[in-house]
N, C-alpha and C. Protein backbone atom coordinates (compact mmCIF):
# COMPACT_ATOMS: atom_id res chain seq x y z
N UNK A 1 -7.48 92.81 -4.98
CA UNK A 1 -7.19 93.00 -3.56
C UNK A 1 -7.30 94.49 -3.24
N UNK A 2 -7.39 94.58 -1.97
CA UNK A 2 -7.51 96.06 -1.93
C UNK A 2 -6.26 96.68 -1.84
N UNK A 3 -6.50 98.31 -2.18
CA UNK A 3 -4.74 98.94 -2.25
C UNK A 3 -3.99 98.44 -1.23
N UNK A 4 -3.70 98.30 0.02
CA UNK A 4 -3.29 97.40 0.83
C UNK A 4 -3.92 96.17 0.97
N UNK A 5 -2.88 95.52 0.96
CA UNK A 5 -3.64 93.66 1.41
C UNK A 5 -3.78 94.53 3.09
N UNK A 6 -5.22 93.73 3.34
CA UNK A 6 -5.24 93.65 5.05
C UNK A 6 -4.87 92.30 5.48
N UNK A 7 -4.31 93.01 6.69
CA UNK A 7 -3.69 91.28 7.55
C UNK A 7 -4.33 91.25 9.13
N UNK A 8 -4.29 89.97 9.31
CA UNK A 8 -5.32 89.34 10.49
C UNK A 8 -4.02 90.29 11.91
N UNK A 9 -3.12 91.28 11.89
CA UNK A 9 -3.05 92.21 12.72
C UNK A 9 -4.20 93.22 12.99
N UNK A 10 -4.75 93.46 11.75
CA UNK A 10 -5.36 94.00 12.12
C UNK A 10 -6.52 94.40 13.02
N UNK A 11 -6.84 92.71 13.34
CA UNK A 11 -8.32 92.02 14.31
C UNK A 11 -7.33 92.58 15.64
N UNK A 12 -6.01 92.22 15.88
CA UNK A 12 -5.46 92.22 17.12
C UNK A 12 -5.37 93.83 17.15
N UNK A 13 -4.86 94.86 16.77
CA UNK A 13 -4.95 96.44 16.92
C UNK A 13 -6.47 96.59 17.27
N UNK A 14 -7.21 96.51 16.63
CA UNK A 14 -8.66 96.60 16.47
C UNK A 14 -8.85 96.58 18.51
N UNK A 15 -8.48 94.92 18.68
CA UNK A 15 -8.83 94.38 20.23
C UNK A 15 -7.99 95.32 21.34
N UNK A 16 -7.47 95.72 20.84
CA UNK A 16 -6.00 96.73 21.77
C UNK A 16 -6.41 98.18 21.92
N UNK A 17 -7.30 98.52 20.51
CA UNK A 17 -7.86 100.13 20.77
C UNK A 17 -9.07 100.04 21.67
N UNK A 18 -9.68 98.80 21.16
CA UNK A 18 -11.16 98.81 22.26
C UNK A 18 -10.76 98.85 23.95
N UNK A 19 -9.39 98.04 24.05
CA UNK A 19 -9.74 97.68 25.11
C UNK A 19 -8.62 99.13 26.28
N UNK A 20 -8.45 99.97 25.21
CA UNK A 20 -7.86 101.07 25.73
C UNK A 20 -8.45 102.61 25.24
N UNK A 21 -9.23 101.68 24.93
CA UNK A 21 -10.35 103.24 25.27
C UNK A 21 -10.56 104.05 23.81
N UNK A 22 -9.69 103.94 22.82
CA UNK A 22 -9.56 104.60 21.55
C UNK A 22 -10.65 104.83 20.55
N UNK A 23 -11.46 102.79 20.49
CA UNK A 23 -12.12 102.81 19.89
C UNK A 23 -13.41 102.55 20.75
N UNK A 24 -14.31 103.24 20.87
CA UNK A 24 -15.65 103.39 21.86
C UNK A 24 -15.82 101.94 21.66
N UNK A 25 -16.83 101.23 22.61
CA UNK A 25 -17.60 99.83 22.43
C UNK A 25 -18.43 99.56 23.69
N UNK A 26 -19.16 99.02 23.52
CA UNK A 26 -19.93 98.24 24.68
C UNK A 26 -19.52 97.44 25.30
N UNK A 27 -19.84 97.25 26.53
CA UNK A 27 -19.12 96.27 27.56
C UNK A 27 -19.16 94.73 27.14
N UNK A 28 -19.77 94.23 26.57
CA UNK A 28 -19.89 92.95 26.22
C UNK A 28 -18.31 92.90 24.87
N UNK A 29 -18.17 94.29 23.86
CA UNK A 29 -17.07 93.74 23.03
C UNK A 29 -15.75 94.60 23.81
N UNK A 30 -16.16 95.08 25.19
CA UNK A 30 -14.93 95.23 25.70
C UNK A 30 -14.40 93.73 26.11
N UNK A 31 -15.07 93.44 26.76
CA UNK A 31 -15.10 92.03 27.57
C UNK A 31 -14.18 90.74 26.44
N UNK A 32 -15.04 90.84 25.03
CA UNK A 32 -14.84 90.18 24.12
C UNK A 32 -13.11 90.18 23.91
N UNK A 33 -12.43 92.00 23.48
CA UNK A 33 -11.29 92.39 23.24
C UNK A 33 -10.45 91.44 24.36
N UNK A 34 -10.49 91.75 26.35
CA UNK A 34 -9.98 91.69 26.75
C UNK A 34 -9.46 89.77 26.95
N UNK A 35 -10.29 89.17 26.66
CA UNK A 35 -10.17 87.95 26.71
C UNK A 35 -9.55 87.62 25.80
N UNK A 36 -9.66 87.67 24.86
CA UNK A 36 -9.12 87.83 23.16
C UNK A 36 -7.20 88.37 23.39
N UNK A 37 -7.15 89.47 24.45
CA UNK A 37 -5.69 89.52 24.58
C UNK A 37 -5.19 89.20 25.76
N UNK A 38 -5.86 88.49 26.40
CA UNK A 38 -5.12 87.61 27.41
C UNK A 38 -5.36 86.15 26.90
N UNK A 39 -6.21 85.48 26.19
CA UNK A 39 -5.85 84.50 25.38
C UNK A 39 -4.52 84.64 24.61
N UNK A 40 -4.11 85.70 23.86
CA UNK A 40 -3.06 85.94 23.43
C UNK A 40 -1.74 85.51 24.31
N UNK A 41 -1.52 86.12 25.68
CA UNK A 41 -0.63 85.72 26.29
C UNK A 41 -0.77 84.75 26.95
N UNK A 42 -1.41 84.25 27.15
CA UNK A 42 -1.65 82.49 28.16
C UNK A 42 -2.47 81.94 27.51
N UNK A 43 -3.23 81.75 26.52
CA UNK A 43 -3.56 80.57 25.80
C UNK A 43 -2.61 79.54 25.74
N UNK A 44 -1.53 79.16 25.70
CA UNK A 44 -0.79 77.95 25.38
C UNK A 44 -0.97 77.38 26.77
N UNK A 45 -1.08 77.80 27.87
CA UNK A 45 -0.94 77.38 29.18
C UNK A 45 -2.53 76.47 29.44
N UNK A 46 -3.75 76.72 28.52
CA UNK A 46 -4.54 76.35 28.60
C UNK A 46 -4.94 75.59 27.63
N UNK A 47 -3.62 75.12 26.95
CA UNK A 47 -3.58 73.88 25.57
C UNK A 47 -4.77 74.63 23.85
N UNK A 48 -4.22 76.23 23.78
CA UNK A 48 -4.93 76.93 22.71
C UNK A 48 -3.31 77.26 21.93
N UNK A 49 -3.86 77.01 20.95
CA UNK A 49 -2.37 78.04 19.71
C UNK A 49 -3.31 78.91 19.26
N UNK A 50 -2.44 79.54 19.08
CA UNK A 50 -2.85 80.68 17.69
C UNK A 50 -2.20 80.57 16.34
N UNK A 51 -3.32 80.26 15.55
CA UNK A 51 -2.81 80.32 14.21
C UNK A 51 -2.60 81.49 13.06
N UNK A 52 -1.56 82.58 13.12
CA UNK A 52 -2.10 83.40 12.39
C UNK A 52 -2.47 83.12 10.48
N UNK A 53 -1.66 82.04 10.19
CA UNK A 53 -1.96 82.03 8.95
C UNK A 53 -3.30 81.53 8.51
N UNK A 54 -4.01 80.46 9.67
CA UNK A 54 -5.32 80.25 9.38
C UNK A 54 -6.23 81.80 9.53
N UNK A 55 -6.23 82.47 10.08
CA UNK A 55 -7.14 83.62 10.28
C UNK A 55 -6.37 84.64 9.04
N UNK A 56 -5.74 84.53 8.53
CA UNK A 56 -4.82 85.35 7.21
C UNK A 56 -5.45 84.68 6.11
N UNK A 57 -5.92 83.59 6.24
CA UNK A 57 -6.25 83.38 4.87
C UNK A 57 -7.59 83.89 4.80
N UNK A 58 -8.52 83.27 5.65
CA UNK A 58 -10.12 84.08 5.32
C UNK A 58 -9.80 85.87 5.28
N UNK A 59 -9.02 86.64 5.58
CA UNK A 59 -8.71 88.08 5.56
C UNK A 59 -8.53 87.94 3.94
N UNK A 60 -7.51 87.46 3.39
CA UNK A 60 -7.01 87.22 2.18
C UNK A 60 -8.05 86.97 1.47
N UNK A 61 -9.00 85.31 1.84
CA UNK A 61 -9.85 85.18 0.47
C UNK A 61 -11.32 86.59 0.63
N UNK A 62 -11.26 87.13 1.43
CA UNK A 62 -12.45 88.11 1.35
C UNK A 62 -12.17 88.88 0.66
N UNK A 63 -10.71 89.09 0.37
CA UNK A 63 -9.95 90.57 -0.63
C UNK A 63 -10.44 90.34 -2.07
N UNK A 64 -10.26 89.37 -1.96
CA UNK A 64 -11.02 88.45 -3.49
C UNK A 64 -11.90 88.76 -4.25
N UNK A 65 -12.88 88.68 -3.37
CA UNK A 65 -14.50 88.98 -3.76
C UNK A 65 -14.78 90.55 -3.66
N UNK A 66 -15.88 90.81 -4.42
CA UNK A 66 -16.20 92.35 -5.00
C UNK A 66 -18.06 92.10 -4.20
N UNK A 67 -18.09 93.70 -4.09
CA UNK A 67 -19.50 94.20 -3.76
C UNK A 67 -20.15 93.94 -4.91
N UNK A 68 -21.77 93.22 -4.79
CA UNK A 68 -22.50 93.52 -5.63
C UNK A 68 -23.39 94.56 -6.28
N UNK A 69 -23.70 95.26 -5.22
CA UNK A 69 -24.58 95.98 -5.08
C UNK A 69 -24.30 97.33 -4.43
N UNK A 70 -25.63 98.92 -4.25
CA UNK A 70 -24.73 99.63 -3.79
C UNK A 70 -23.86 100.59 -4.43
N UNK A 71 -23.30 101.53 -3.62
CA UNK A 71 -22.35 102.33 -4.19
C UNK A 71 -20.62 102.04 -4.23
N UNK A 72 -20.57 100.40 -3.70
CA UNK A 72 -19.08 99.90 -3.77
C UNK A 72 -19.49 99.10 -4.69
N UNK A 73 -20.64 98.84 -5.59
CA UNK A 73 -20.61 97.50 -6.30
C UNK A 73 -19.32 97.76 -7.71
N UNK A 74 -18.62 96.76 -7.61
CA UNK A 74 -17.88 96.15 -8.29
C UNK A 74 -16.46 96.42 -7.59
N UNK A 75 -16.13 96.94 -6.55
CA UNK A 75 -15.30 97.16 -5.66
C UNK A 75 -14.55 95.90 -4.74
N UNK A 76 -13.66 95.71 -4.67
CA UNK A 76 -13.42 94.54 -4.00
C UNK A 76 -13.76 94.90 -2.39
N UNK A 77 -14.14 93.79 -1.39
CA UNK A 77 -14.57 93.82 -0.37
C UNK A 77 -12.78 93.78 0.27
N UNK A 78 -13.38 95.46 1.07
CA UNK A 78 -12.56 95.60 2.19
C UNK A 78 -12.88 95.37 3.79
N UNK A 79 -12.75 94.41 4.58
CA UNK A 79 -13.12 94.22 5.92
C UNK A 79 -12.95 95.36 6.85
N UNK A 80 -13.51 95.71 7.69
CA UNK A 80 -13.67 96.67 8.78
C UNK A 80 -12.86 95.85 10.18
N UNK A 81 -11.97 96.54 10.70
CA UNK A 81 -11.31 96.26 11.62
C UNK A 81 -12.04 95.29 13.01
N UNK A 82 -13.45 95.19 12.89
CA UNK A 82 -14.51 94.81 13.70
C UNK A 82 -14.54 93.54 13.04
N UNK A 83 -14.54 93.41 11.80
CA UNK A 83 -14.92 92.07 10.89
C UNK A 83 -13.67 91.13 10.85
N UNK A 84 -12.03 91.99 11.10
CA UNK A 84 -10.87 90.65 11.21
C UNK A 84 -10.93 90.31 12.62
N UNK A 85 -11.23 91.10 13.56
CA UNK A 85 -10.83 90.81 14.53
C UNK A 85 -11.48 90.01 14.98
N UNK A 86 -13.35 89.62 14.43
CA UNK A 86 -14.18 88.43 14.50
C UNK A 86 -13.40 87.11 13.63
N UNK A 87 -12.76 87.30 12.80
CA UNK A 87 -12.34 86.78 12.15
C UNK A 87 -11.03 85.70 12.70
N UNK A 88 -10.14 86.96 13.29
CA UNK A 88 -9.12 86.22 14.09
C UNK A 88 -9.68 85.35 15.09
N UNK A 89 -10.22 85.33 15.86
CA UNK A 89 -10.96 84.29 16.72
C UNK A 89 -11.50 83.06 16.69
N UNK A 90 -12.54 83.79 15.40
CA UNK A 90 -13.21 81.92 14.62
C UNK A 90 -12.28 81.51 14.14
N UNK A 91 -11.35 81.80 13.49
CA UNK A 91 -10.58 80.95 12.61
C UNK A 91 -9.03 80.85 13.16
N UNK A 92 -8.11 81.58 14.23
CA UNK A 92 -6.92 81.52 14.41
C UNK A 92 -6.68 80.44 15.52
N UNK A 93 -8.05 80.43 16.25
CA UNK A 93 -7.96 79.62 17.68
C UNK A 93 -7.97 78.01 17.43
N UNK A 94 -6.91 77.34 17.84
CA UNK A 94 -7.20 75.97 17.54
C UNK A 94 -6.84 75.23 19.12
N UNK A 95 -7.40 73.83 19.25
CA UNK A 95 -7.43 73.34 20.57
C UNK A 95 -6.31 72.63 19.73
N UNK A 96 -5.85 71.70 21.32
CA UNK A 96 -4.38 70.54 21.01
C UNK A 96 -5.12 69.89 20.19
N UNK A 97 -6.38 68.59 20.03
CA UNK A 97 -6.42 68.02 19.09
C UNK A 97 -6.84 68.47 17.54
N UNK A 98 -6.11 69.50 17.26
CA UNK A 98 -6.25 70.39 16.11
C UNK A 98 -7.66 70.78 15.52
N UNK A 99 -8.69 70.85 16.34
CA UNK A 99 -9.60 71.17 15.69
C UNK A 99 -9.85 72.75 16.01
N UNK A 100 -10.74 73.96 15.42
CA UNK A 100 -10.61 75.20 15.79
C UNK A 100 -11.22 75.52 17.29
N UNK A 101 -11.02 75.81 17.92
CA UNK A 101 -11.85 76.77 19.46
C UNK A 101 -13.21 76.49 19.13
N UNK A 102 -13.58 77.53 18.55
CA UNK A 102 -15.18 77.87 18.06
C UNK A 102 -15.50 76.86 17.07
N UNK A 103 -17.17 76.55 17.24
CA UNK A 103 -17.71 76.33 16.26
C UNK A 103 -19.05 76.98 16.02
N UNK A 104 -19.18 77.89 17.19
CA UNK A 104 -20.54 78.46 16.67
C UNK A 104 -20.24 79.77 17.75
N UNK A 105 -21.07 80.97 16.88
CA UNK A 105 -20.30 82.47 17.17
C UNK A 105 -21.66 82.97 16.81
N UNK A 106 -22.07 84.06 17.94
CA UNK A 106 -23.11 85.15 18.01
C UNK A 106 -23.31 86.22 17.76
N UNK A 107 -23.04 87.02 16.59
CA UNK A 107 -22.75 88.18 16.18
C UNK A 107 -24.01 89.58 16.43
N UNK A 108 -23.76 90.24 16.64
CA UNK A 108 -24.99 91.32 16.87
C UNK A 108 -24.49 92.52 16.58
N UNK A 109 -25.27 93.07 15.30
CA UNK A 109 -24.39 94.00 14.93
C UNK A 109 -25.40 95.17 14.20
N UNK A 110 -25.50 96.29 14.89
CA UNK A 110 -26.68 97.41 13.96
C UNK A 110 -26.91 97.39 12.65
N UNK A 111 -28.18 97.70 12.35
CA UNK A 111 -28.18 97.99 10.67
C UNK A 111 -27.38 99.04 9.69
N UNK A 112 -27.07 98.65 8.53
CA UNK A 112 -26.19 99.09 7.85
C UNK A 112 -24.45 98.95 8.14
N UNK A 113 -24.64 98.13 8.61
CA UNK A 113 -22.77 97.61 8.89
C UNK A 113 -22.38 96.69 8.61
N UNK A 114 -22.54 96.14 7.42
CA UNK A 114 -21.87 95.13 6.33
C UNK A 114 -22.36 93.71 7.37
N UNK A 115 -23.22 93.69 7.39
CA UNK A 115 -23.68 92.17 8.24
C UNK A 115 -23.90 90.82 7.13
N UNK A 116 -24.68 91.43 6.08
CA UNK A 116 -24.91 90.51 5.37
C UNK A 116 -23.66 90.10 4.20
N UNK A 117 -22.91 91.15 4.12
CA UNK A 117 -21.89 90.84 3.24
C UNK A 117 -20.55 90.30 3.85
N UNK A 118 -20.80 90.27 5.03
CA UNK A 118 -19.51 89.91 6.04
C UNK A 118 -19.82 88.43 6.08
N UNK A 119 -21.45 87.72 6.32
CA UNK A 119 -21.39 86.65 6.76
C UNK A 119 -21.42 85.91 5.04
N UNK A 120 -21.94 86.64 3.89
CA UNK A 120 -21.62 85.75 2.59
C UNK A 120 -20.26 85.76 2.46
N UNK A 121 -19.28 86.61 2.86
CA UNK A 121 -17.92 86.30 2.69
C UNK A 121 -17.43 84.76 3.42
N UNK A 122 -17.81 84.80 4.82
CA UNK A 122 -17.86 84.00 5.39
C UNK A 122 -18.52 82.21 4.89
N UNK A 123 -19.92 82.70 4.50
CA UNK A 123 -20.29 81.42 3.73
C UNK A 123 -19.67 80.78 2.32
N UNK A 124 -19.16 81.85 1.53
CA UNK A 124 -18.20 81.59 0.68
C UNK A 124 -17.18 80.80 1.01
N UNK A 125 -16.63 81.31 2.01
CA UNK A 125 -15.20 80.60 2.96
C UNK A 125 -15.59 79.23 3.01
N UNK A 126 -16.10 79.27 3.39
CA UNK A 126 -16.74 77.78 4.01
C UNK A 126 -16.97 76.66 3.32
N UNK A 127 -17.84 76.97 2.12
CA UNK A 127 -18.08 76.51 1.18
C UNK A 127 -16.94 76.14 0.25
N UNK A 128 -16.08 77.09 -0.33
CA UNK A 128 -15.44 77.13 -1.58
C UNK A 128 -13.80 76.70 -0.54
N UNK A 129 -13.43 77.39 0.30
CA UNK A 129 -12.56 77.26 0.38
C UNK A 129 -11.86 77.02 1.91
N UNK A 130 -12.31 76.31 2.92
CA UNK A 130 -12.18 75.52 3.91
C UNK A 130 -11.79 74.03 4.01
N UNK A 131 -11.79 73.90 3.04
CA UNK A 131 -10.69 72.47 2.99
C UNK A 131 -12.26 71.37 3.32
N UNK A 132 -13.19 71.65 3.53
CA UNK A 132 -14.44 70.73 3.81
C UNK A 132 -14.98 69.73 2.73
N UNK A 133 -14.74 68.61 2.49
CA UNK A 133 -15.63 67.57 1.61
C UNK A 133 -16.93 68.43 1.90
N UNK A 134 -17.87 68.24 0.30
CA UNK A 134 -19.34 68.13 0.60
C UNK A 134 -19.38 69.10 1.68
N UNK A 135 -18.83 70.26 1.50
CA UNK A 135 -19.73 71.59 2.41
C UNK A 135 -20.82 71.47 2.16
N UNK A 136 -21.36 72.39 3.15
CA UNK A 136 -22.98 72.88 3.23
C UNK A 136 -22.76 74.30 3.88
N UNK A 137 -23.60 74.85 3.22
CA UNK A 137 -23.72 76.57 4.56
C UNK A 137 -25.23 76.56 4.64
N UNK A 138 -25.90 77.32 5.36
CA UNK A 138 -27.22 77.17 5.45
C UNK A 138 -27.11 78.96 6.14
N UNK A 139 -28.35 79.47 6.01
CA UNK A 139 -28.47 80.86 6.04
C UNK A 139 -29.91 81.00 6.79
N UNK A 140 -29.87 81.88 8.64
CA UNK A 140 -31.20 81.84 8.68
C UNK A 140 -31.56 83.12 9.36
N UNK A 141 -32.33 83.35 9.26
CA UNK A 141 -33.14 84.70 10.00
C UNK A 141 -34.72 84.55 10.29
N UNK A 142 -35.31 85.72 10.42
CA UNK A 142 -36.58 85.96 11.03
C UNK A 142 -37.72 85.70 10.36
N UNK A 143 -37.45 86.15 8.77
CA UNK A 143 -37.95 85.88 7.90
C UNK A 143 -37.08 85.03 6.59
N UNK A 144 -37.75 84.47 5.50
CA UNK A 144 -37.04 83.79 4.34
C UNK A 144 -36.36 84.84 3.65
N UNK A 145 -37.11 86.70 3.47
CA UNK A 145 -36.42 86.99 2.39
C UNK A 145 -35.09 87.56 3.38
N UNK A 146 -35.50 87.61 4.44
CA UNK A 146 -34.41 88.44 5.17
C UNK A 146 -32.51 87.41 4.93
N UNK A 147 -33.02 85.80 5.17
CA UNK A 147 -31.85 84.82 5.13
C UNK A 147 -31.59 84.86 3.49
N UNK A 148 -32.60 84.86 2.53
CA UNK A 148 -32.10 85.48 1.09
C UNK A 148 -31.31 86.29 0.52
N UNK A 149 -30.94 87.24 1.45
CA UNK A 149 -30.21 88.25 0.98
C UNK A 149 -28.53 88.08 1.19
N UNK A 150 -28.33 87.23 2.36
CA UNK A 150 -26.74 86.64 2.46
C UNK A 150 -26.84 86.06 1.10
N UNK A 151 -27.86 84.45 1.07
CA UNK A 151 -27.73 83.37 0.14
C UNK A 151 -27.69 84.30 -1.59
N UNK A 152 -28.48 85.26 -1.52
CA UNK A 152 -27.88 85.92 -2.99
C UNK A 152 -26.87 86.81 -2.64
N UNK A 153 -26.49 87.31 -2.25
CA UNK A 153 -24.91 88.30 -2.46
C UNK A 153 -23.88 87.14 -2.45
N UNK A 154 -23.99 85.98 -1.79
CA UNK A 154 -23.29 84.93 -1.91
C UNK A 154 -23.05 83.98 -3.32
C-alpha cells in the first residue's frame, strides 16, 4: 500500500478545490466537480445514496497493484486525486434499486497522465474483484496496439 492508504475523500477534496478555484480545470470538469457536490447534498431527494465504502474499496484494491514499467516500476500504484474522484462517482453512486448510477463513463485525459494504468487498474477491478460471475473486460482504441497496452499492464 502506499505510505498513506488513500481514501475515496480524497475524490471529494479533489471536487471542492476544482470547484473553488485552487485546482485549475476546464469548464466541462468544473461542471463535472459542481454536480458531483450538489449530488452530494440532494442526491437522496432524487432517490441516489452514496456509498463510500463501495468507492473505498476500488481506492484500496488499486493500492495493491505495482507499476510495471517506467521509473515507478515495482512501486505500488498511487492514484492522483483526478483518478479517486473519477472513481468516487463510478463506483459510490447507487440508484434505489441498488444498482450503481453509471454504467458507462467518458474519460479524456492528455498524454502522459496515467490513462492506461488507471483504466488496467480499473479492468482488474472488474474482473478480479467486483463481485461479477464470468466477468469480461474488453479494451478499445484507435488502433490494436494502442488497446494492447491497458490489456498488457493488466
Amino acid at each position: 500500500m502506499p505510505s498513506t492508504p488513500q481514501t475515496e475523500a480524497e475524490g471529494w477534496r479533489y471536487a471542492e478545490n476544482v470547484v473553488s478555484g485552487r485546482i485549475p480545470a476546464g469548464s466541462w470538469v468544473v461542471k463535472a466537480c459542481q454536480r458531483a457536490l450538489l449530488d452530494r447534498q440532494n442526491g437522496a431527494d432524487r432517490g441516489l445514496t452514496y456509498r463510500p465504502e463501495a468507492a473505498q474499496r476500488v481506492v484500496t484494491f488499486a493500492g495493491f497493484l505495482r507499476h510495471l514499467k517506467g521509473p515507478l516500476a515495482g512501486q505500488r500504484i498511487e492514484l492522483a486525486s483526478w483518478q479517486i474522484f473519477i472513481i468516487t462517482q463510478l463506483y459510490g453512486w447507487y440508484k434505489e434499486d441498488g444498482r450503481r448510477r453509471f454504467r458507462t463513463a467518458y474519460i479524456e485525459v492528455p498524454r502522459k497522465n496515467g490513462k492506461s494504468t488507471f483504466c488496467s487498474v480499473l479492468c482488474l477491478y472488474h474482473l478480479i474483484a467486483d463481485n461479477e460471475h464470468s466477468a469480461e473486460v474488453y479494451t478499445a482504441a484507435t488502433t490494436r496496439d494502442q488497446a494492447k497496452i491497458v490489456f498488457d499492464d493488466a
